[in-house]
N, C-alpha and C. Protein backbone atom coordinates (compact mmCIF):
# COMPACT_ATOMS: atom_id res chain seq x y z
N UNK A 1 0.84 -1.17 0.00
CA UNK A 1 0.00 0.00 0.00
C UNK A 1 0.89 1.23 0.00
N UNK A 2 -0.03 2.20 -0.55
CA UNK A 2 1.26 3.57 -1.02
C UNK A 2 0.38 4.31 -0.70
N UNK A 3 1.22 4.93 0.99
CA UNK A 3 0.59 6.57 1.38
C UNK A 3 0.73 7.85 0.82
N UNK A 4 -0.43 8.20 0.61
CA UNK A 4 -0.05 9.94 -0.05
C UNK A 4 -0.25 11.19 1.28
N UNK A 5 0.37 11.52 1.22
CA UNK A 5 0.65 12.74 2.42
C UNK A 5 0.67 14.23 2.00
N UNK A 6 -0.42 15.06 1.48
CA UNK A 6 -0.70 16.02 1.05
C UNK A 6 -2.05 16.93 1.41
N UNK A 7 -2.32 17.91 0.65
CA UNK A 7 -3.53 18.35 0.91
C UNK A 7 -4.80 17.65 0.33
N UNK A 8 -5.88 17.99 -0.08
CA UNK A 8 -6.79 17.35 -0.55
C UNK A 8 -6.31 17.63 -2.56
N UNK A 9 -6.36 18.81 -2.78
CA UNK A 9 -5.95 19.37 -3.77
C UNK A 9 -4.25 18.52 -4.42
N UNK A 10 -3.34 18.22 -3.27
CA UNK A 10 -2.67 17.65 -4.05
C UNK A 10 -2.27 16.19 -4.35
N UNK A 11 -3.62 16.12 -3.66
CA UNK A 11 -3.83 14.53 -3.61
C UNK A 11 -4.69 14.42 -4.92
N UNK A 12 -5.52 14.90 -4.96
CA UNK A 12 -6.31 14.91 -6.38
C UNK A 12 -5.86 15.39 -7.44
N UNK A 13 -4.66 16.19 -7.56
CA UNK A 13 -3.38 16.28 -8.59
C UNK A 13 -2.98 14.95 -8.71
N UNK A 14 -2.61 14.73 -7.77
CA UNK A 14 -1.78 13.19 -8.03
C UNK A 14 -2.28 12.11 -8.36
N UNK A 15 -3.44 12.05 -7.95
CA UNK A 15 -4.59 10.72 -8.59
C UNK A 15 -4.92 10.91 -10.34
N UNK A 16 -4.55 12.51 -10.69
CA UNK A 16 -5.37 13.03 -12.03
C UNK A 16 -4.17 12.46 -12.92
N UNK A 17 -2.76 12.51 -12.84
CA UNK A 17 -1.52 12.71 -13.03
C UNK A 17 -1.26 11.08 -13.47
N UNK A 18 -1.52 10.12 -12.13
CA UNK A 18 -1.01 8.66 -12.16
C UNK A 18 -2.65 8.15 -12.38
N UNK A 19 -3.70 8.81 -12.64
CA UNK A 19 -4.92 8.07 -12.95
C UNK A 19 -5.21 7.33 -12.51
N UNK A 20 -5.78 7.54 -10.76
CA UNK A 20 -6.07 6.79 -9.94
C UNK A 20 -4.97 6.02 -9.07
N UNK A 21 -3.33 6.12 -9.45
CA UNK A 21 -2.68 5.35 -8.76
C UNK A 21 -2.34 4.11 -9.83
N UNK A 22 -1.33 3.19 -9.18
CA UNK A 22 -0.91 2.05 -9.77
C UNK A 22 -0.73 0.87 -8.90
N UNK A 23 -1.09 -0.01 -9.24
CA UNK A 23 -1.29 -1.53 -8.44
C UNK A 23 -0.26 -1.86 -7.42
N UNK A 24 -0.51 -2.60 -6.34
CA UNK A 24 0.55 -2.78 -5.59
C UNK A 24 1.24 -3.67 -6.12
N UNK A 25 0.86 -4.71 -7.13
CA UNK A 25 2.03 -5.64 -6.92
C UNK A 25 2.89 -5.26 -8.18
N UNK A 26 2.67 -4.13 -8.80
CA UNK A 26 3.75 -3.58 -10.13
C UNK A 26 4.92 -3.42 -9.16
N UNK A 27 5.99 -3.58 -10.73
CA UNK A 27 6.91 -3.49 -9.74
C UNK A 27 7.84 -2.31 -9.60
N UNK A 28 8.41 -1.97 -8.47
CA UNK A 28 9.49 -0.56 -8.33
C UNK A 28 10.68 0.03 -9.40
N UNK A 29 10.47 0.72 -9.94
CA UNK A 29 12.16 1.17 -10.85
C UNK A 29 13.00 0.92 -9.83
N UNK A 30 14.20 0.22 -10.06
CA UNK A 30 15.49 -0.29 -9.64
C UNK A 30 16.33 0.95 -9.63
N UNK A 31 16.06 1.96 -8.47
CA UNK A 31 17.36 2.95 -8.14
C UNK A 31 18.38 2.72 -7.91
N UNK A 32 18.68 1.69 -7.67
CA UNK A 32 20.40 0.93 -7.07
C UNK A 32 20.83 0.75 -8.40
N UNK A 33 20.29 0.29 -9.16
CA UNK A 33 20.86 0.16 -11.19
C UNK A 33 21.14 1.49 -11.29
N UNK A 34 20.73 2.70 -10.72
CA UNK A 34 21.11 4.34 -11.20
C UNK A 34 22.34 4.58 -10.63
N UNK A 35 22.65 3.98 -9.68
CA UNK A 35 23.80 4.51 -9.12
C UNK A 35 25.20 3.95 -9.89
N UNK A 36 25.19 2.90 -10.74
CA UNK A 36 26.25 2.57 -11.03
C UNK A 36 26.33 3.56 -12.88
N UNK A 37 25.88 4.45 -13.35
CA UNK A 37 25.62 5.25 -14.48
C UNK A 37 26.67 6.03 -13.90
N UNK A 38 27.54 6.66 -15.39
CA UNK A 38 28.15 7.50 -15.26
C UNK A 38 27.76 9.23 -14.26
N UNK A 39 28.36 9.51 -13.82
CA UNK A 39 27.98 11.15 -12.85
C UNK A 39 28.11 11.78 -14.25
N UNK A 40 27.32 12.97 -13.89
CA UNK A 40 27.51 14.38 -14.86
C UNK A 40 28.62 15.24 -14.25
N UNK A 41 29.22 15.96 -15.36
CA UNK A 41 30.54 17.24 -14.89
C UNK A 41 29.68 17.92 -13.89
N UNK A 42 31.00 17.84 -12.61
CA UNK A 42 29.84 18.93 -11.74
C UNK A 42 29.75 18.84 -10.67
N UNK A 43 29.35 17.66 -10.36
CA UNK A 43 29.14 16.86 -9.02
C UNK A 43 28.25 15.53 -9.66
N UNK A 44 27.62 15.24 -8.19
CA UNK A 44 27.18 13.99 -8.05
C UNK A 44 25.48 14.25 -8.14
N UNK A 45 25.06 12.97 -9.37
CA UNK A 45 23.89 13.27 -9.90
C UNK A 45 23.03 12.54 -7.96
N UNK A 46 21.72 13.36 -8.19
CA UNK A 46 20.87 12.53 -6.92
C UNK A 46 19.86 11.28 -7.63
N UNK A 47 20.54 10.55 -7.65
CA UNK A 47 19.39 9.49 -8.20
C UNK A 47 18.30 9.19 -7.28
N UNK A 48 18.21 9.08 -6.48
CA UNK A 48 17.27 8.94 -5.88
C UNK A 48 16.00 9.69 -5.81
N UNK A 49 16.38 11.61 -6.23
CA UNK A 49 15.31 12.38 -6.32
C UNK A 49 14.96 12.04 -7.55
N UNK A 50 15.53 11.89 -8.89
CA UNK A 50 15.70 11.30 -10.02
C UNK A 50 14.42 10.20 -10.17
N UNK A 51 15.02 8.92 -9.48
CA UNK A 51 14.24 7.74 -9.35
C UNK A 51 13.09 8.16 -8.79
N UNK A 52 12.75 8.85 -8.11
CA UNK A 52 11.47 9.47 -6.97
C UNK A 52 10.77 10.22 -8.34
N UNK A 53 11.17 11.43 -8.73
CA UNK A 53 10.53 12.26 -10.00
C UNK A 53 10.00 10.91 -10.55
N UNK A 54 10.71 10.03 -11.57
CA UNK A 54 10.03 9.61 -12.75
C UNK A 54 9.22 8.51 -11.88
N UNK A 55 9.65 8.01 -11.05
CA UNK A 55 8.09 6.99 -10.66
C UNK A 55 7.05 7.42 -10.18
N UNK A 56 7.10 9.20 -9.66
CA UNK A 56 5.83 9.91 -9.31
C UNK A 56 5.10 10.50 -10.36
N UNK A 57 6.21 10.95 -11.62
CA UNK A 57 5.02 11.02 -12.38
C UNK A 57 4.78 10.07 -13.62
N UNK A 58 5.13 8.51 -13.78
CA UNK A 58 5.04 7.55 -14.49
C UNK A 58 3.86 7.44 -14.67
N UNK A 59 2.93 7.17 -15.33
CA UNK A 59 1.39 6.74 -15.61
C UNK A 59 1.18 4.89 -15.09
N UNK A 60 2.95 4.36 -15.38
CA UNK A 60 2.97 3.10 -15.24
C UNK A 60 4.33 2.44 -14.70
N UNK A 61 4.81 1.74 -13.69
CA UNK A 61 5.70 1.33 -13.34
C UNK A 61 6.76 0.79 -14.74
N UNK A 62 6.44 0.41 -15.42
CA UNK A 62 6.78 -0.09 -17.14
C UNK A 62 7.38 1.13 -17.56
N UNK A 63 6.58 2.40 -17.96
CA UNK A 63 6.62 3.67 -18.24
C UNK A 63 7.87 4.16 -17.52
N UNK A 64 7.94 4.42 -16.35
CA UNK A 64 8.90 4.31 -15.35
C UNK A 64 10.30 3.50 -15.32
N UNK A 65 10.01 2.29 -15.87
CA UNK A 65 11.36 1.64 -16.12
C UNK A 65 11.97 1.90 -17.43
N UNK A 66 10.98 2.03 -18.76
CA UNK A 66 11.46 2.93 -19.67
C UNK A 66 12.48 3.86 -19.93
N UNK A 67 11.77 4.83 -19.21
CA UNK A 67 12.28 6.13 -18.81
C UNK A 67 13.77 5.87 -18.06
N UNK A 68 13.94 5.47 -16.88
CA UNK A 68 14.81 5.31 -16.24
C UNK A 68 15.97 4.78 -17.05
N UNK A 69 15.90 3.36 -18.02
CA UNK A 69 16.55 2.77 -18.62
C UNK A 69 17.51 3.78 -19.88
N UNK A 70 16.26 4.57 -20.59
CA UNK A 70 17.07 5.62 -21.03
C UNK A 70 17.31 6.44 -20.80
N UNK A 71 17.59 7.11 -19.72
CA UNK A 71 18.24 8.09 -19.05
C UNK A 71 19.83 7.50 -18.23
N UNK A 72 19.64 6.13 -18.33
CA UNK A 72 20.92 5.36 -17.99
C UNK A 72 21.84 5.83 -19.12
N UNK A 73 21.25 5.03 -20.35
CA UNK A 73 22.02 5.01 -21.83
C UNK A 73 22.63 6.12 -22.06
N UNK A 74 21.72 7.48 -21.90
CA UNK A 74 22.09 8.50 -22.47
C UNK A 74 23.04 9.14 -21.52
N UNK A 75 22.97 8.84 -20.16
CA UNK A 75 24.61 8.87 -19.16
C UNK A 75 25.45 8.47 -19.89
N UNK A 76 25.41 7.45 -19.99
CA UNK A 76 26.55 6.21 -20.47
C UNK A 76 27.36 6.75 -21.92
N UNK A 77 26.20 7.56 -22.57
CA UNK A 77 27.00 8.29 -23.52
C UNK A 77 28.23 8.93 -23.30
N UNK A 78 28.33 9.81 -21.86
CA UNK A 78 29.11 10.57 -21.47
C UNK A 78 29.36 12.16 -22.03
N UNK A 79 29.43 13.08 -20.93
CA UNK A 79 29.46 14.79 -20.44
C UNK A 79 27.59 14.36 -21.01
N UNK A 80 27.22 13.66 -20.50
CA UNK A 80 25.84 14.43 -20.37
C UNK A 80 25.36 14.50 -18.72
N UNK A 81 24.53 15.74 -18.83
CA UNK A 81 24.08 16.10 -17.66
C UNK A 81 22.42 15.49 -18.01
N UNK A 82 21.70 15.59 -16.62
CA UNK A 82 20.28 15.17 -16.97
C UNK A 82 18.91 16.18 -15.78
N UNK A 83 18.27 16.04 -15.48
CA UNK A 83 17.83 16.79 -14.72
C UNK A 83 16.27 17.36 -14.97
N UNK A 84 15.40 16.72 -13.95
CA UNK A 84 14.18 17.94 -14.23
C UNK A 84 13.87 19.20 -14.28
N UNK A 85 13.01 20.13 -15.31
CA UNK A 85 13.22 21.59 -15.35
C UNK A 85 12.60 21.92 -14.51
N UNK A 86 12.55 23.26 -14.16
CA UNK A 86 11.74 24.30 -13.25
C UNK A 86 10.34 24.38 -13.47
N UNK A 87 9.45 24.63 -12.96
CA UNK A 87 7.95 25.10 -13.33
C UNK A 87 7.55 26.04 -11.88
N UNK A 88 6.80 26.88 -12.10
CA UNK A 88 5.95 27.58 -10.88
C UNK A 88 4.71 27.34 -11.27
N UNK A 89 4.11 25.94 -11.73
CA UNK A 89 2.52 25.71 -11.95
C UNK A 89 2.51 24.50 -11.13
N UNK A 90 3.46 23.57 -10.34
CA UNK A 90 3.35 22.93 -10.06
C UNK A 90 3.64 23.33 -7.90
N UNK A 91 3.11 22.26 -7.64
CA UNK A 91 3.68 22.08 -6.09
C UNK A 91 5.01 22.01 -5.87
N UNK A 92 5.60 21.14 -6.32
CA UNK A 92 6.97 20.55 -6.12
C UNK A 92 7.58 21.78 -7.15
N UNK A 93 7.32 22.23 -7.51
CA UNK A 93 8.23 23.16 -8.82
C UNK A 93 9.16 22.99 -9.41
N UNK A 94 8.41 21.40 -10.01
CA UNK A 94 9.29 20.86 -11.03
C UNK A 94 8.34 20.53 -12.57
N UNK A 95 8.79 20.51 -13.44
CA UNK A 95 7.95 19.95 -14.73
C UNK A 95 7.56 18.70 -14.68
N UNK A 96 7.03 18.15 -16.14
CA UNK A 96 6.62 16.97 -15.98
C UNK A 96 7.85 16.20 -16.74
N UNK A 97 8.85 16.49 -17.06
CA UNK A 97 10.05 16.35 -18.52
C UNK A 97 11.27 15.81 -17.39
N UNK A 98 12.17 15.21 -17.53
CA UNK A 98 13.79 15.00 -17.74
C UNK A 98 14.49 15.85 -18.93
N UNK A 99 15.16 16.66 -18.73
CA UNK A 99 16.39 17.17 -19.60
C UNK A 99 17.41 16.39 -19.50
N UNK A 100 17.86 16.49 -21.05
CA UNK A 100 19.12 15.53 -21.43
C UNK A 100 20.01 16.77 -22.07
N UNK A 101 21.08 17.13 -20.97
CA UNK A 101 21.61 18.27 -22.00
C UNK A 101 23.18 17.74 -22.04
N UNK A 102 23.94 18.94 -22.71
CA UNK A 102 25.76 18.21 -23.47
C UNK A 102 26.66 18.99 -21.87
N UNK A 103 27.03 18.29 -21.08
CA UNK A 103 27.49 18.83 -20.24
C UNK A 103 28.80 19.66 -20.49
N UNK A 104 29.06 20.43 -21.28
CA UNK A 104 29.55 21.52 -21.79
C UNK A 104 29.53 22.63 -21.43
N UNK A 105 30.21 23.70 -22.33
CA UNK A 105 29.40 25.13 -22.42
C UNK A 105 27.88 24.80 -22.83
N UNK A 106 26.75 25.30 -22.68
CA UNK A 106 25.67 25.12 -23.14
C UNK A 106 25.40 26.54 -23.88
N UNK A 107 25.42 26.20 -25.32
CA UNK A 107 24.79 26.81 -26.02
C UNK A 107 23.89 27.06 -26.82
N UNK A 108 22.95 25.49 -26.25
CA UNK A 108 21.58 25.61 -26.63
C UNK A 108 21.13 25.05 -25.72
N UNK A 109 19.69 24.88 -25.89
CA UNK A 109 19.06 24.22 -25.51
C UNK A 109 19.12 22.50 -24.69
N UNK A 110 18.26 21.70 -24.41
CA UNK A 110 18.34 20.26 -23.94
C UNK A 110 18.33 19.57 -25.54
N UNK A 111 19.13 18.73 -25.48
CA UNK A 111 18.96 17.81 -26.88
C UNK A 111 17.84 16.95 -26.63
N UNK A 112 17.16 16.37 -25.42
CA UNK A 112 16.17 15.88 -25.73
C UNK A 112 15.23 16.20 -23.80
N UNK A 113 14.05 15.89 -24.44
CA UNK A 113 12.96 15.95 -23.57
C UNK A 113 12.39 15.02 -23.33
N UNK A 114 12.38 14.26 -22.27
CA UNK A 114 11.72 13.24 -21.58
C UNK A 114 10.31 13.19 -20.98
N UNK A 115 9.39 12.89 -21.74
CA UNK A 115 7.84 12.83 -20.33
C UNK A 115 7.96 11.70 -19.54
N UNK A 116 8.00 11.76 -18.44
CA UNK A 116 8.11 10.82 -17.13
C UNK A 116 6.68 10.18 -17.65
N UNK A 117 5.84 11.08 -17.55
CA UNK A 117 4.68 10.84 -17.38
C UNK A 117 4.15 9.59 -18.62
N UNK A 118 4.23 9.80 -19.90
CA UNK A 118 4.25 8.73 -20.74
C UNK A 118 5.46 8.05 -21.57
N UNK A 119 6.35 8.71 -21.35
CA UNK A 119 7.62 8.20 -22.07
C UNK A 119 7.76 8.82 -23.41
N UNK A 120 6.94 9.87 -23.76
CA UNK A 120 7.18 10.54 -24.86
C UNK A 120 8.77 11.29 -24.75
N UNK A 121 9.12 11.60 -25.98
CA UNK A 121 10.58 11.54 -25.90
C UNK A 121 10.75 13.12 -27.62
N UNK A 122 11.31 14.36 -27.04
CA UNK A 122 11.28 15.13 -28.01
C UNK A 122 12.89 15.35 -28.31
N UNK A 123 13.29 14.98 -29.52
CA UNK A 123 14.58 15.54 -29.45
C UNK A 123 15.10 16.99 -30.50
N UNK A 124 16.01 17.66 -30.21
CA UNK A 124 16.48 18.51 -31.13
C UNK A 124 17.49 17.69 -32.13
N UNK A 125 16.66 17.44 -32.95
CA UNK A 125 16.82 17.07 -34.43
C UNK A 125 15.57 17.46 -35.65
N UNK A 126 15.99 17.47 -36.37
CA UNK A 126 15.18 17.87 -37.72
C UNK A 126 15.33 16.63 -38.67
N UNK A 127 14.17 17.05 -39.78
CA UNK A 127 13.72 15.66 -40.52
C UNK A 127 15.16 15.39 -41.09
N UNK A 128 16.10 16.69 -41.57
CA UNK A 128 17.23 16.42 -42.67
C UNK A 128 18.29 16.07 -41.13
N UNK A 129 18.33 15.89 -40.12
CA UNK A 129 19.09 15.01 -39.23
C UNK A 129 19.08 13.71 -39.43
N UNK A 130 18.40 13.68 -39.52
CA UNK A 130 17.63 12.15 -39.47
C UNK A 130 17.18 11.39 -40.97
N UNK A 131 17.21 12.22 -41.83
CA UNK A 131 17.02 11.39 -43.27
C UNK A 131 18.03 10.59 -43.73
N UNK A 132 19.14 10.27 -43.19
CA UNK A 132 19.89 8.98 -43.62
C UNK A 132 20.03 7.99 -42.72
N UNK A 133 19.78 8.35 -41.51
CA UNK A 133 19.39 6.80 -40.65
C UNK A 133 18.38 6.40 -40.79
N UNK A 134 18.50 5.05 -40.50
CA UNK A 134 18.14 3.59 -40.86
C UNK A 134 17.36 3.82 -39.31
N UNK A 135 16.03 4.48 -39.07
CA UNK A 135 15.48 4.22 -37.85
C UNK A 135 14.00 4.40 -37.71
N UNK A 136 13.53 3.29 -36.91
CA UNK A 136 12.13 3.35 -37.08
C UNK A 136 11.24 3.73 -36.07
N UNK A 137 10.35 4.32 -35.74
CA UNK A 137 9.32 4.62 -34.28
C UNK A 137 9.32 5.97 -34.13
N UNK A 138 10.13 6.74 -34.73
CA UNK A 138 9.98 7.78 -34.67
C UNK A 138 8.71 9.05 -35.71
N UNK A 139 8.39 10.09 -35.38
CA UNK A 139 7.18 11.02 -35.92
C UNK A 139 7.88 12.10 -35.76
N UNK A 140 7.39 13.01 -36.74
CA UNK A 140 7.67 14.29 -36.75
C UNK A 140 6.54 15.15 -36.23
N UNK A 141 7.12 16.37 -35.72
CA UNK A 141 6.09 17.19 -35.39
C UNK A 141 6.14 18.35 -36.20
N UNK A 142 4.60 18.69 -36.18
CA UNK A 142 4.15 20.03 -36.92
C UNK A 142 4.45 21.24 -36.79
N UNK A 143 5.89 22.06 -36.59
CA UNK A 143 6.38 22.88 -36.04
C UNK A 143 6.62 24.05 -37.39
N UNK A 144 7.16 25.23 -36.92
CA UNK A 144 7.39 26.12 -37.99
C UNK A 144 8.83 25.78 -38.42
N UNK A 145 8.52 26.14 -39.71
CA UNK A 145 10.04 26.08 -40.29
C UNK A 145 11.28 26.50 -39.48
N UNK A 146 12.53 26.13 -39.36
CA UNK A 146 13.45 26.41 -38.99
C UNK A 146 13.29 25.91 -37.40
N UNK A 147 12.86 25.60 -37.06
CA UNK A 147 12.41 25.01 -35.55
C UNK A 147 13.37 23.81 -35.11
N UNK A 148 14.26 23.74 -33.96
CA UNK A 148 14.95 22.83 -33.92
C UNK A 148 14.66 21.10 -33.37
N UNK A 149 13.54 21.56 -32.72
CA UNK A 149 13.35 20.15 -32.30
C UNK A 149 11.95 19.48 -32.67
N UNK A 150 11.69 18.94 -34.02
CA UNK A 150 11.26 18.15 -34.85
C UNK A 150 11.02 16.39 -34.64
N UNK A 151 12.05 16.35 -33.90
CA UNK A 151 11.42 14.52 -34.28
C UNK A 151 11.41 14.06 -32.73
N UNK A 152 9.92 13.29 -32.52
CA UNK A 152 9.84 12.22 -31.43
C UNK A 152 10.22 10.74 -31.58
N UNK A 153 9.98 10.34 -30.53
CA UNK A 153 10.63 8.88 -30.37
C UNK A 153 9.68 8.64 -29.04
N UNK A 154 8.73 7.66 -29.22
CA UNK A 154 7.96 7.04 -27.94
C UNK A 154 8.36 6.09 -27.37
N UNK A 155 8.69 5.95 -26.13
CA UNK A 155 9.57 5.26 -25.19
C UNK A 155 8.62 3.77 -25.30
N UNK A 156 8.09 2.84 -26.11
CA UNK A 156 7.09 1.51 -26.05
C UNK A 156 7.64 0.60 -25.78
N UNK A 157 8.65 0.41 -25.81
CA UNK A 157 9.68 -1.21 -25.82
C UNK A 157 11.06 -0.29 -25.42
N UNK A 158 11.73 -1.83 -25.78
CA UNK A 158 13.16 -1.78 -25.27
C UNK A 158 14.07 -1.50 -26.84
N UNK A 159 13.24 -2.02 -27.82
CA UNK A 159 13.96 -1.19 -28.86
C UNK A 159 13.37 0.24 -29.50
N UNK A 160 12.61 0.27 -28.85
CA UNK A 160 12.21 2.24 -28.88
C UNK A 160 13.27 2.90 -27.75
N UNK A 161 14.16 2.43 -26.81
CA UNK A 161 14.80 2.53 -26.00
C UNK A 161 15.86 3.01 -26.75
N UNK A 162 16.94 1.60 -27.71
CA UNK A 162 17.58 1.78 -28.45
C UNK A 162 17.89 3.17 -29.01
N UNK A 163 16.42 3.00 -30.33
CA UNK A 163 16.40 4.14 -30.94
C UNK A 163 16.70 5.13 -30.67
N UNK A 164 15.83 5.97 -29.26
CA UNK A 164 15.98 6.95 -28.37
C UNK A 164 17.48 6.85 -28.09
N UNK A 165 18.45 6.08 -28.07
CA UNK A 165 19.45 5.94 -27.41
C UNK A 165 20.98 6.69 -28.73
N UNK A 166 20.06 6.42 -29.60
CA UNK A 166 20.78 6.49 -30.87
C UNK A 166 20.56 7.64 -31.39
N UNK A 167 19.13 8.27 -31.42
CA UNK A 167 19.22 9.51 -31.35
C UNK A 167 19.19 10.46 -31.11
N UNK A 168 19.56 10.54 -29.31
CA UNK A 168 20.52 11.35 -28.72
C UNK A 168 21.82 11.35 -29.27
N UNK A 169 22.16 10.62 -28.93
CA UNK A 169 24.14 10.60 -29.61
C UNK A 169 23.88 11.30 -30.86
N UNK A 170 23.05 11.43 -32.12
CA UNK A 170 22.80 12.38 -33.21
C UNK A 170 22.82 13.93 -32.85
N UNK A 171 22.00 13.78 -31.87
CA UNK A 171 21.25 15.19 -31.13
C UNK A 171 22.64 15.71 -30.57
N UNK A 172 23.55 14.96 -29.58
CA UNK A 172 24.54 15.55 -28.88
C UNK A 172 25.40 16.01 -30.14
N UNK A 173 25.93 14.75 -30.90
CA UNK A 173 27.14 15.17 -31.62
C UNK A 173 26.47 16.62 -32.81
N UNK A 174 25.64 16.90 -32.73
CA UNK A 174 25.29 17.98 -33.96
C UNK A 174 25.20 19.06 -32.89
N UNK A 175 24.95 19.22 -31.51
CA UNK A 175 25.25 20.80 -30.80
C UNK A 175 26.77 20.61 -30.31
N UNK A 176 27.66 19.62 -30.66
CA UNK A 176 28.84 19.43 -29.71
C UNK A 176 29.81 20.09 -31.10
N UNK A 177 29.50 20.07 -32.65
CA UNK A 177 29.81 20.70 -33.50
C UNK A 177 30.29 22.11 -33.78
């Protein structure tokens, strides 16, 4: 059984969010697997608030291991940093996203965007990034011309994982340019 400890209001956020909650016998994202991922330049990543974010706002323990799994990979890439953004619409005043950025100078943006919440996955790439790989699961979005971040990737399996995994490393090496 899983206590919620809030107001009424952010208890009924949280039921709206995880849609009623998720079964007891699903099972937990494996935070002890986070700790052995490369650290970001900087200091020491908190996996645990990390692991806490994406299983609070997972829709599904699955969803959740998803997520987690590629946010391993895209460590493992290396100088990437990761991290939830800011919001002042929320309680916790955090978004609903993981940032995947080039632990660098930053001179753009996150190369990709993570929804905890469904595993949707936005990266900064464009269709002509991506028109000579050999990759499948991915959609484009309806954005204005010149717009940098164009193609999704839905976190469904373990080789939508891949993919996602593959094109970050696209995403990094074209702002690391």
């Amino acid at each position: 059984m899983r206590l919620i400890d809030g107001t009424p209001e952010e208890i009924a956020e949280f039921l709206r969010l995880t849609e009623g909650g998720r079964s007891a016998e699903a099972e937990e994202p494996d935070a002890a697997d986070l700790e052995s991922a490369a650290e970001p330049a900087g200091g020491k990543l908190d996996w645990d608030r990390i692991a806490q974010f994406v299983q609070g706002r997972a829709r599904s323990n699955d969803i959740a291991r998803r997520v987690t799994s590629f946010l391993r990979g895209a460590l493992e890439l290396g100088d990437v940093e990761i991290g939830p953004g800011a919001s002042e619409r929320t309680t916790d005043g955090l978004t609903d996203y993981v940032m995947v950025h080039d632990a660098g100078v930053r001179r753009f943006g996150a190369v990709a965007y993570v929804q905890a919440k469904n595993g949707g996955l936005t990266l900064r790439l464009t269709r002509q990034d991506v028109s000579g790989m050999n990759v499948s699961g991915i959609q484009f979005r309806d954005v204005r011309p010149g717009h940098q971040y164009v193609v999704n990737c839905q976190l469904r399996d373990d080789e939508s994982v891949a993919t996602a995994l593959k094109l970050v490393s696209t995403a990094l090496a074209k702002v690391r340019a």
